[in-house]
Protein backbone atom coordinates (compact mmCIF):
# COMPACT_ATOMS: atom_id res chain seq x y z
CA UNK A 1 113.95 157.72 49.66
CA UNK A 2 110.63 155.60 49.55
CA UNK A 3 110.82 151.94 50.34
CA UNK A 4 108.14 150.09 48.78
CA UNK A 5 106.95 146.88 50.31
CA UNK A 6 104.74 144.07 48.61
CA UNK A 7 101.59 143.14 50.38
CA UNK A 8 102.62 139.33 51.51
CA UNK A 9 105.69 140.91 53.10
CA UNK A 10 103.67 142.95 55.27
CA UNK A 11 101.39 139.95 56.04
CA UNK A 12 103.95 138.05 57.16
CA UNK A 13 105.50 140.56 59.40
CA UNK A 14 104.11 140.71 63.29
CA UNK A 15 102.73 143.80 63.95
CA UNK A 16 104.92 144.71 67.08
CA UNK A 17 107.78 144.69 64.71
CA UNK A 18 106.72 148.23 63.98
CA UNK A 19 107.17 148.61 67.61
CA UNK A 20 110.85 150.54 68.38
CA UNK A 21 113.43 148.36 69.84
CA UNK A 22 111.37 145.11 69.18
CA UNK A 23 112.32 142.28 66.98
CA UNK A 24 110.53 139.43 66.08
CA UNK A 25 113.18 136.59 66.30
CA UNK A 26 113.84 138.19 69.59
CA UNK A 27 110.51 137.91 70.74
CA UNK A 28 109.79 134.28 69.70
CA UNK A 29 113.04 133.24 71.70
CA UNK A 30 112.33 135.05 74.86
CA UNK A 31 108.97 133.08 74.31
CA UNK A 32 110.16 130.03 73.77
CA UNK A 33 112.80 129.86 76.57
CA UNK A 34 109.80 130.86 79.14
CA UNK A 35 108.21 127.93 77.57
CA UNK A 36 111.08 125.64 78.12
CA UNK A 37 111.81 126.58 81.13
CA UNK A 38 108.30 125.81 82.57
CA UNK A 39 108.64 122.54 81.32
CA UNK A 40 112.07 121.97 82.75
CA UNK A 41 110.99 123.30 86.23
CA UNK A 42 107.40 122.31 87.24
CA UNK A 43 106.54 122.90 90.95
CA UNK A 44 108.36 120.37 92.91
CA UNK A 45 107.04 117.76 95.23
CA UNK A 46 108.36 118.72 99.03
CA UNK A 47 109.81 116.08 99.97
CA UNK A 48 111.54 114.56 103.46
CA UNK A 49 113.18 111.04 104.09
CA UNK A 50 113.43 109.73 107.47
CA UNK A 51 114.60 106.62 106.41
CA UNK A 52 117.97 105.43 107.14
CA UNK A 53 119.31 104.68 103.30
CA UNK A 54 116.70 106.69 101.33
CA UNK A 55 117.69 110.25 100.53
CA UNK A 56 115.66 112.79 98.87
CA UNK A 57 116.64 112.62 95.46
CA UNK A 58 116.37 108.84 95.48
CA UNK A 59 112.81 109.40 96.94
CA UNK A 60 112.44 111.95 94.26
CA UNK A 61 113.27 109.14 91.59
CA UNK A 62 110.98 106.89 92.84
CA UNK A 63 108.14 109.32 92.76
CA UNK A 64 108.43 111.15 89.43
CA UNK A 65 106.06 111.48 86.96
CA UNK A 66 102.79 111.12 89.87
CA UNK A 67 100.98 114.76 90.60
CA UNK A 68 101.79 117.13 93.34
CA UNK A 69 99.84 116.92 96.43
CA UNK A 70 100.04 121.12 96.01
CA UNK A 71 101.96 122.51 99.46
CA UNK A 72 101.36 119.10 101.29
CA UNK A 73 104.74 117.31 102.31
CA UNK A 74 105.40 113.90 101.24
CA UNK A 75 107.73 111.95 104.40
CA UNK A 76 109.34 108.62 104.09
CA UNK A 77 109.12 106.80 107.23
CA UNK A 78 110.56 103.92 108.03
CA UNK A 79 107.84 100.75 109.16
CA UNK A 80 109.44 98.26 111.95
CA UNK A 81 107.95 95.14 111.50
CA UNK A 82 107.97 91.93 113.42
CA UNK A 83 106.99 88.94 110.97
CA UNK A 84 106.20 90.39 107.82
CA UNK A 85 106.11 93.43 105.65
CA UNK A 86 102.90 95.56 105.18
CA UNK A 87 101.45 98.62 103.84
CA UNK A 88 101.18 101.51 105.71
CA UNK A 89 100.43 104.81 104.86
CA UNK A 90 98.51 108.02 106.10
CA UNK A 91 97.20 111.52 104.89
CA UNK A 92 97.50 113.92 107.68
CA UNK A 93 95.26 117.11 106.93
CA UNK A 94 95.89 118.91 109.77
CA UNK A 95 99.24 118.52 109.14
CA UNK A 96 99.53 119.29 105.51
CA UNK A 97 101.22 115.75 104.76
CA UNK A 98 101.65 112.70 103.51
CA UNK A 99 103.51 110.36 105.21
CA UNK A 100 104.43 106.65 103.44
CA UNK A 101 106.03 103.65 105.48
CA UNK A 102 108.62 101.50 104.05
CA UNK A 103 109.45 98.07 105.58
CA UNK A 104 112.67 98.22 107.12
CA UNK A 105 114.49 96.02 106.66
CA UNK A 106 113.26 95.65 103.07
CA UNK A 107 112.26 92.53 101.33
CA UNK A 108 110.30 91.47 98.53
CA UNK A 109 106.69 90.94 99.80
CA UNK A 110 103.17 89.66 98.38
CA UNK A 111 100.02 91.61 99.65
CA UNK A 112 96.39 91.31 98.96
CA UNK A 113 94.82 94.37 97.37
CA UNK A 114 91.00 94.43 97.56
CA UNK A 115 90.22 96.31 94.38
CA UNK A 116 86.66 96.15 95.05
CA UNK A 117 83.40 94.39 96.37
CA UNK A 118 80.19 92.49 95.02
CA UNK A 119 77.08 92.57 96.95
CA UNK A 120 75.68 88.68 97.39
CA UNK A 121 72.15 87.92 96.27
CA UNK A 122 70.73 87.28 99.61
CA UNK A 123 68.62 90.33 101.87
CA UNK A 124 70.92 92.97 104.30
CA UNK A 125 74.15 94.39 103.33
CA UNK A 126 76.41 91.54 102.75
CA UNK A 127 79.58 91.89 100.11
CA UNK A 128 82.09 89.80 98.86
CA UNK A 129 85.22 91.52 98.60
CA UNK A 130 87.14 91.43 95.24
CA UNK A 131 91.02 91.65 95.94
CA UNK A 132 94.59 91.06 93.76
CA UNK A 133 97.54 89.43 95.57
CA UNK A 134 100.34 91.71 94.36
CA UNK A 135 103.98 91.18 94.24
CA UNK A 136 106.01 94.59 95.82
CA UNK A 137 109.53 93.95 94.41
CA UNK A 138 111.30 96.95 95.48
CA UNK A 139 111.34 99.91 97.52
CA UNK A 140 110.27 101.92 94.28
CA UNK A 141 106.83 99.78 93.74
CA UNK A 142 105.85 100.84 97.77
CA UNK A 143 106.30 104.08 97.81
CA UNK A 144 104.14 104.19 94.22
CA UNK A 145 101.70 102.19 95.61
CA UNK A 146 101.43 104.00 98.87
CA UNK A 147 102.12 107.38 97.41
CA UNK A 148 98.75 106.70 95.21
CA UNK A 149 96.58 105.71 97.41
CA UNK A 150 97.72 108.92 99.59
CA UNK A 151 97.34 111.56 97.25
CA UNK A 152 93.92 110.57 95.75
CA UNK A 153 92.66 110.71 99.67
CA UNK A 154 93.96 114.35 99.39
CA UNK A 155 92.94 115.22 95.94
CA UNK A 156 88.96 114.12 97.03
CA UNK A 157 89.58 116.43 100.36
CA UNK A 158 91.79 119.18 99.44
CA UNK A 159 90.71 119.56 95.48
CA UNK A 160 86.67 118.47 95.40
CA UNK A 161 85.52 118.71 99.26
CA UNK A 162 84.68 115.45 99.52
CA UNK A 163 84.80 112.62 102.21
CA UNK A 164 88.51 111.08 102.17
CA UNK A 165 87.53 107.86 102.82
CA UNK A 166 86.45 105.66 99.78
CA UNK A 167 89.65 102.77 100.80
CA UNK A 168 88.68 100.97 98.04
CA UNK A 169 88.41 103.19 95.01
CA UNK A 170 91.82 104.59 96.97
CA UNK A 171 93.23 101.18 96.69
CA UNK A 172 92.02 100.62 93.11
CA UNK A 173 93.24 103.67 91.67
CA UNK A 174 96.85 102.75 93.25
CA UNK A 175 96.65 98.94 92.10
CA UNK A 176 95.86 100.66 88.07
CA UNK A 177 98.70 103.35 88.09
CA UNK A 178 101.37 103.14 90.51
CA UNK A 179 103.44 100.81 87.93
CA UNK A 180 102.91 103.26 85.23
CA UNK A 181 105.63 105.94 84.56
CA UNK A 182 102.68 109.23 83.98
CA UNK A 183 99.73 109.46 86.10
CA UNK A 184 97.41 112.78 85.55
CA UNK A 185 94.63 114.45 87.18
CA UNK A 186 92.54 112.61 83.89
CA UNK A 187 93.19 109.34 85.54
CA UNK A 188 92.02 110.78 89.15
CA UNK A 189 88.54 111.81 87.64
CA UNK A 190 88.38 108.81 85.38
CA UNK A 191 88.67 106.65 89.21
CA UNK A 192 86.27 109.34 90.90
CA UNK A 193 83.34 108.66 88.17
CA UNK A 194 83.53 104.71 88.94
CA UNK A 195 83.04 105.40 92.42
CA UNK A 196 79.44 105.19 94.00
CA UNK A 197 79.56 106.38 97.07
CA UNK A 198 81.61 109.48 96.54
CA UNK A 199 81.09 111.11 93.24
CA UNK A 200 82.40 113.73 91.30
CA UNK A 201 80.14 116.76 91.50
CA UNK A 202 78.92 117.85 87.92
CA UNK A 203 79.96 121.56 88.69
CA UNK A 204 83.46 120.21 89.55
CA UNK A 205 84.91 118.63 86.53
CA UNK A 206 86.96 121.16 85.43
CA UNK A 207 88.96 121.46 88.66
């Protein structure tokens, strides 16, 4: 018997369909569920809470959709205070963490956010800082903030060997994003290019 085929048929068909024991549709689903799945499970963000109130997956909440610091560990501390709430924050590279403060006990809070500086028309090195008085109203809007300022100190030390200091760009690139529900390694370069002192090395775009 002699099965005859028309030519758009055998366009159409994938060539490892010829292969024994292969099927197309199978293929494409096995594909597509690897796809899906990559989606669904994207490398975590290790995370620890030493804060009284705050577990992991509430943490977890708070932080989703900002980039991994890769195998750094993100810990919630909590911040004893005596008048007033604060920021505090710190990237520990010998550790391999980053470790965010919350005010305990936790109120609403204004802080001043210098943003940037303008140098005055008059001889030496003499600035006038540029700053935003922002409104933190929850525990969420800290650990944003804070968690933003962090990771962009690790991302200039740990992804483009540079100098993690840059406290302003830092605290610029947290005032833009940490209220926004995506942040991406676009947005990291984007801050990088706007800053002067420390920036982003032609050869190391891509990274």
């Amino acid at each position: 018997m002699v099965i005859v085929t028309s030519p758009s048929m055998r366009q159409r068909a994938p060539a490892w369909v010829e292969e024994p024991h292969f099927e197309a549709s199978a293929i494409r689903r096995a594909i597509e569920d690897v796809e899906r799945n990559a989606k669904a499970s994207p490398t975590p963000m290790r995370i620890r809470s030493d804060l009284a109130g705050l577990s992991v997956a509430e943490a977890r909440r708070a932080l989703a959709g900002l980039p991994v610091p890769g195998d750094y560990q993100v810990v919630v501390k909590p911040l004893r205070y005596r008048k007033r709430p604060s920021l505090s924050a710190l990237c520990e590279f010998d550790e391999r963490r980053l470790i965010l403060r919350l005010p305990e006990p936790f109120h609403p809070f204004d802080e001043l956010v210098y943003h940037s500086a303008r140098r005055k028309p008059e001889p030496g090195w003499h600035f006038i800082w540029l700053g935003e008085n922002v409104r933190f109203r929850t525990r969420r809007d800290v650990l944003r903030f804070l968690y933003c300022h962090e990771w962009l100190h690790w991302y200039m030390r740990e992804i483009h060997s540079l100098r993690a200091g840059a406290e302003t760009a830092c605290d610029r690139f947290a005032l833009r994003h940490f209220r926004r529900r995506k942040v991406t390694i676009d947005d990291a370069l984007e801050a990088l290019r706007a800053c002067r002192s420390q920036p982003v090395p032609d050869g190391l775009l891509a990274a």
